[in-house]
N, C-alpha and C. Protein backbone atom coordinates (compact mmCIF):
# COMPACT_ATOMS: atom_id res chain seq x y z
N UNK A 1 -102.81 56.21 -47.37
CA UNK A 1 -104.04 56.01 -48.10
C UNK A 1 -105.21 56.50 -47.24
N UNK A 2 -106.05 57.12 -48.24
CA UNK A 2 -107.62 57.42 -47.71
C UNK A 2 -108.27 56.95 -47.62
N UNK A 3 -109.34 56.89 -46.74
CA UNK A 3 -110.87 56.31 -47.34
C UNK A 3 -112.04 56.92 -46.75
N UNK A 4 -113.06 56.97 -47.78
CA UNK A 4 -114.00 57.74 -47.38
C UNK A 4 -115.31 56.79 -47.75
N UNK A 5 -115.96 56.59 -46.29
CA UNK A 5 -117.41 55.83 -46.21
C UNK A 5 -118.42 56.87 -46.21
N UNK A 6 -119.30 56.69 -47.36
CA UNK A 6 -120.55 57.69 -47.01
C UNK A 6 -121.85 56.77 -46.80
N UNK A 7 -121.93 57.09 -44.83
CA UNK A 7 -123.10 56.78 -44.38
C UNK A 7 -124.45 56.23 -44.94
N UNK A 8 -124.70 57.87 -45.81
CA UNK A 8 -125.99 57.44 -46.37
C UNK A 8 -126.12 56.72 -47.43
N UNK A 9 -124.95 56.34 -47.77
CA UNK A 9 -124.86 54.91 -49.47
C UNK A 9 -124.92 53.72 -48.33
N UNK A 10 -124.89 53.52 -47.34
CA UNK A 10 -124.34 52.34 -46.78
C UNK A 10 -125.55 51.67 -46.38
N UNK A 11 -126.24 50.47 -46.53
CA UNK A 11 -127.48 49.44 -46.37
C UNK A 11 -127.20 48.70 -45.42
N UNK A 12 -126.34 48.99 -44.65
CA UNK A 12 -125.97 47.59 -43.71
C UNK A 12 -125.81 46.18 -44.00
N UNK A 13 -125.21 46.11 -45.36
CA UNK A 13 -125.12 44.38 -45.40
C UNK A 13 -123.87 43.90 -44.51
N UNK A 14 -123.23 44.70 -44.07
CA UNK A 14 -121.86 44.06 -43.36
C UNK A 14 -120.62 43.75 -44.15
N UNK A 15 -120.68 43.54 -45.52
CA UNK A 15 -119.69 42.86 -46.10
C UNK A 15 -118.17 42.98 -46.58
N UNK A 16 -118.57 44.48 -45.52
CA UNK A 16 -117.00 45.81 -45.34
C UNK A 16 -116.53 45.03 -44.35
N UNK A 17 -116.88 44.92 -42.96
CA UNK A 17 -116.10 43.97 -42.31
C UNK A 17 -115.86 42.48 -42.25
N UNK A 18 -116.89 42.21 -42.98
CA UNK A 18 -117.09 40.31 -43.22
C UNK A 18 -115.64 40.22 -43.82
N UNK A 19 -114.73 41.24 -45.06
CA UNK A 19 -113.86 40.73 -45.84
C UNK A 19 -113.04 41.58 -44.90
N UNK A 20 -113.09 42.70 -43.95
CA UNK A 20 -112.17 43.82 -43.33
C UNK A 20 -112.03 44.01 -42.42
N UNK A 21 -112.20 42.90 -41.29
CA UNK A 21 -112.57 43.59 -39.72
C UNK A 21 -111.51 44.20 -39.09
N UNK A 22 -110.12 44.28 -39.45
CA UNK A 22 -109.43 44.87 -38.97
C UNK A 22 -109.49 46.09 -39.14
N UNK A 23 -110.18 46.53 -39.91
CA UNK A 23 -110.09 48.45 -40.34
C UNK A 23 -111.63 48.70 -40.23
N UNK A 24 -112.63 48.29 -40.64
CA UNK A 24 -114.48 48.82 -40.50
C UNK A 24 -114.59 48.39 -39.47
N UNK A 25 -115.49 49.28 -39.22
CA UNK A 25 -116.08 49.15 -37.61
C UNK A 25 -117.38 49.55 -37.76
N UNK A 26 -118.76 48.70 -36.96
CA UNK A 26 -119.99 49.00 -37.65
C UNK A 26 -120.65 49.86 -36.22
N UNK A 27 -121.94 50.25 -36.78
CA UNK A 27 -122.44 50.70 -35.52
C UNK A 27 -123.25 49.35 -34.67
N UNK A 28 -124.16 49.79 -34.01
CA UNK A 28 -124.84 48.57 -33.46
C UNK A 28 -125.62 48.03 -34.39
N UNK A 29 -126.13 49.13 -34.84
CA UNK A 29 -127.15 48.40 -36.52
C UNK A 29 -126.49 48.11 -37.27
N UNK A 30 -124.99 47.78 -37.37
CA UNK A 30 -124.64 47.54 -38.69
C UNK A 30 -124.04 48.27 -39.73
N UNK A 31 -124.73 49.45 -39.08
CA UNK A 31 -124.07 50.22 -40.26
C UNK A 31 -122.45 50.97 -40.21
N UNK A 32 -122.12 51.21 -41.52
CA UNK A 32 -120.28 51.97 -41.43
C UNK A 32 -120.82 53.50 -41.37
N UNK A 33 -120.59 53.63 -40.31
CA UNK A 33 -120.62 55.05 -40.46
C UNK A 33 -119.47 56.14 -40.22
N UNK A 34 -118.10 55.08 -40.81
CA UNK A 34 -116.57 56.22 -40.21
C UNK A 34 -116.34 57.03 -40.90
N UNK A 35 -117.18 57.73 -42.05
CA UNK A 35 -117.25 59.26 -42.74
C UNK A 35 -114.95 58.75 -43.59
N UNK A 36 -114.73 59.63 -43.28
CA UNK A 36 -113.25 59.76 -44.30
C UNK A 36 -112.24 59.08 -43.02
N UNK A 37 -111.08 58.64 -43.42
CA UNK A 37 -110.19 58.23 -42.48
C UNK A 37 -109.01 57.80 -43.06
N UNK A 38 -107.78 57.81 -42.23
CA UNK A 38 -106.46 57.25 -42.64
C UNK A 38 -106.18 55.69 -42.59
N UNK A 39 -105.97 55.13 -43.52
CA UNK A 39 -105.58 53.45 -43.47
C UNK A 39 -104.15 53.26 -42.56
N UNK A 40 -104.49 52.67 -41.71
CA UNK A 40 -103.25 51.90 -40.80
C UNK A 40 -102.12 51.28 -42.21
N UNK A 41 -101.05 51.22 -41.81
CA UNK A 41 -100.12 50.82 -42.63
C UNK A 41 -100.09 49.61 -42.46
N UNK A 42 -100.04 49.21 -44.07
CA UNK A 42 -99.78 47.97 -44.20
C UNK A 42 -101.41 47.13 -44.23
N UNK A 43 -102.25 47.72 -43.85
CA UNK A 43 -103.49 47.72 -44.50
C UNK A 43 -104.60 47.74 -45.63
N UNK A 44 -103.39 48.38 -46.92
CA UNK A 44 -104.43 48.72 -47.99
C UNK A 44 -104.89 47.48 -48.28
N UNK A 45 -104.12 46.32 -48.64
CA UNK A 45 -105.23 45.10 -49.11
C UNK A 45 -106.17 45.12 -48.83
N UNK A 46 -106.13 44.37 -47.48
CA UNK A 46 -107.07 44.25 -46.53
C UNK A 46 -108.56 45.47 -46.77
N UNK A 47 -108.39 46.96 -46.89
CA UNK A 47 -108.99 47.95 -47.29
C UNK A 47 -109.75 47.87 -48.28
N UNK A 48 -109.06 47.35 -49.40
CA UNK A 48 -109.30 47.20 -50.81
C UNK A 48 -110.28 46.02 -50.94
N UNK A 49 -110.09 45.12 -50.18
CA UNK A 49 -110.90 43.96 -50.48
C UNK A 49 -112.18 44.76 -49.86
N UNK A 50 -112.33 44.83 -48.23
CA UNK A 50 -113.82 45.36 -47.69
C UNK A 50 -114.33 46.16 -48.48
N UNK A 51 -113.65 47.10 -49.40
CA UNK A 51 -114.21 48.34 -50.50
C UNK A 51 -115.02 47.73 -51.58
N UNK A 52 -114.32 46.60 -51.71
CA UNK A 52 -115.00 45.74 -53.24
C UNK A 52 -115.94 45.17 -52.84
N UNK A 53 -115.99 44.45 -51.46
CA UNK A 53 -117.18 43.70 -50.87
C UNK A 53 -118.51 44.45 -51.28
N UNK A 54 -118.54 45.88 -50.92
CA UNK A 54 -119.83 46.63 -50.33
C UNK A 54 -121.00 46.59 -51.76
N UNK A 55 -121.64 46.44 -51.46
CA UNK A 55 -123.15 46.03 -53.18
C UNK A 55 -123.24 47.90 -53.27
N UNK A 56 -123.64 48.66 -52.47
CA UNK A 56 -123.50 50.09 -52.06
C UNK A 56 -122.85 50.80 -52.82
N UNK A 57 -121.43 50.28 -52.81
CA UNK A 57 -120.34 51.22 -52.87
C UNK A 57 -120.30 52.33 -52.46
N UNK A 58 -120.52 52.03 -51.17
CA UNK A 58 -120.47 52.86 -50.24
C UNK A 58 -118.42 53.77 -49.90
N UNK A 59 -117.79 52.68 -50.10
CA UNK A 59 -116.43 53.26 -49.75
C UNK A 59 -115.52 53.32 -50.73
N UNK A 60 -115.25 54.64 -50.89
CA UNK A 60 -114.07 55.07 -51.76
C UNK A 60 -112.96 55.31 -51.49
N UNK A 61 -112.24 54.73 -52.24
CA UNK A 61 -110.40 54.72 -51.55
C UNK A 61 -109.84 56.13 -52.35
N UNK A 62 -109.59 57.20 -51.76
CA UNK A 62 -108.73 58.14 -52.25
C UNK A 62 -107.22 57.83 -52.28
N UNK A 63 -106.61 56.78 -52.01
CA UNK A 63 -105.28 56.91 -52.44
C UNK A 63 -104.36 58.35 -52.23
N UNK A 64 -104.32 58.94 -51.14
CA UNK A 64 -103.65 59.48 -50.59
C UNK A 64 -103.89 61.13 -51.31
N UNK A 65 -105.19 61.21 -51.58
CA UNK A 65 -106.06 62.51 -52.30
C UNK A 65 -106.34 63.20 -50.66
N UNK A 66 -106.66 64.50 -50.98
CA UNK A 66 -107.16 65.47 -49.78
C UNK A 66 -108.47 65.63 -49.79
N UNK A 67 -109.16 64.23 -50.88
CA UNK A 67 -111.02 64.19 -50.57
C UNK A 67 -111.59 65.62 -51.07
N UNK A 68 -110.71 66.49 -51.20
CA UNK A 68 -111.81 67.79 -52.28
C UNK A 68 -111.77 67.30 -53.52
C-alpha cells in the first residue's frame, strides 16, 4: 500500500499521528510533510485510521497505485 501526504493540504492539527504514530511523523511544527511513501506491513489499519483523522484530507491512500 501507498500513501501520499500533500504538504500544502496539511494545517497541522496533528490528528494523523494522534490516531497513527507508528507510521506519521511530524516536523517540529507539526506538520506531515512525508510527500508519497510505502506502508510497513501489517500497517494499513493503523494508516487508514490517521487518513480519516486529518479535517485537511491531506492523505490519500493509493492502495498499491503508481500515484500517476
Amino acid at each position: 500500500m501507498k500513501v501520499r501526504v500533500d504538504p500544502e493540504l496539511c494545517m497541522g492539527h496533528t490528528m494523523c499521528q494522534a490516531r497513527a504514530a507508528e507510521v506519521f511523523r511530524l516536523s517540529e511544527e507539526g506538520f506531515n510533510e512525508m510527500g508519497e511513501f510505502d506502508v510497513p506491513d501489517g500497517l494499513a489499519a493503523v494508516v487508514r485510521r490517521g487518513a480519516v483523522a486529518c479535517p485537511e484530507r491531506a492523505i490519500t491512500i493509493l492502495d498499491g497505485q503508481d500515484g500517476t
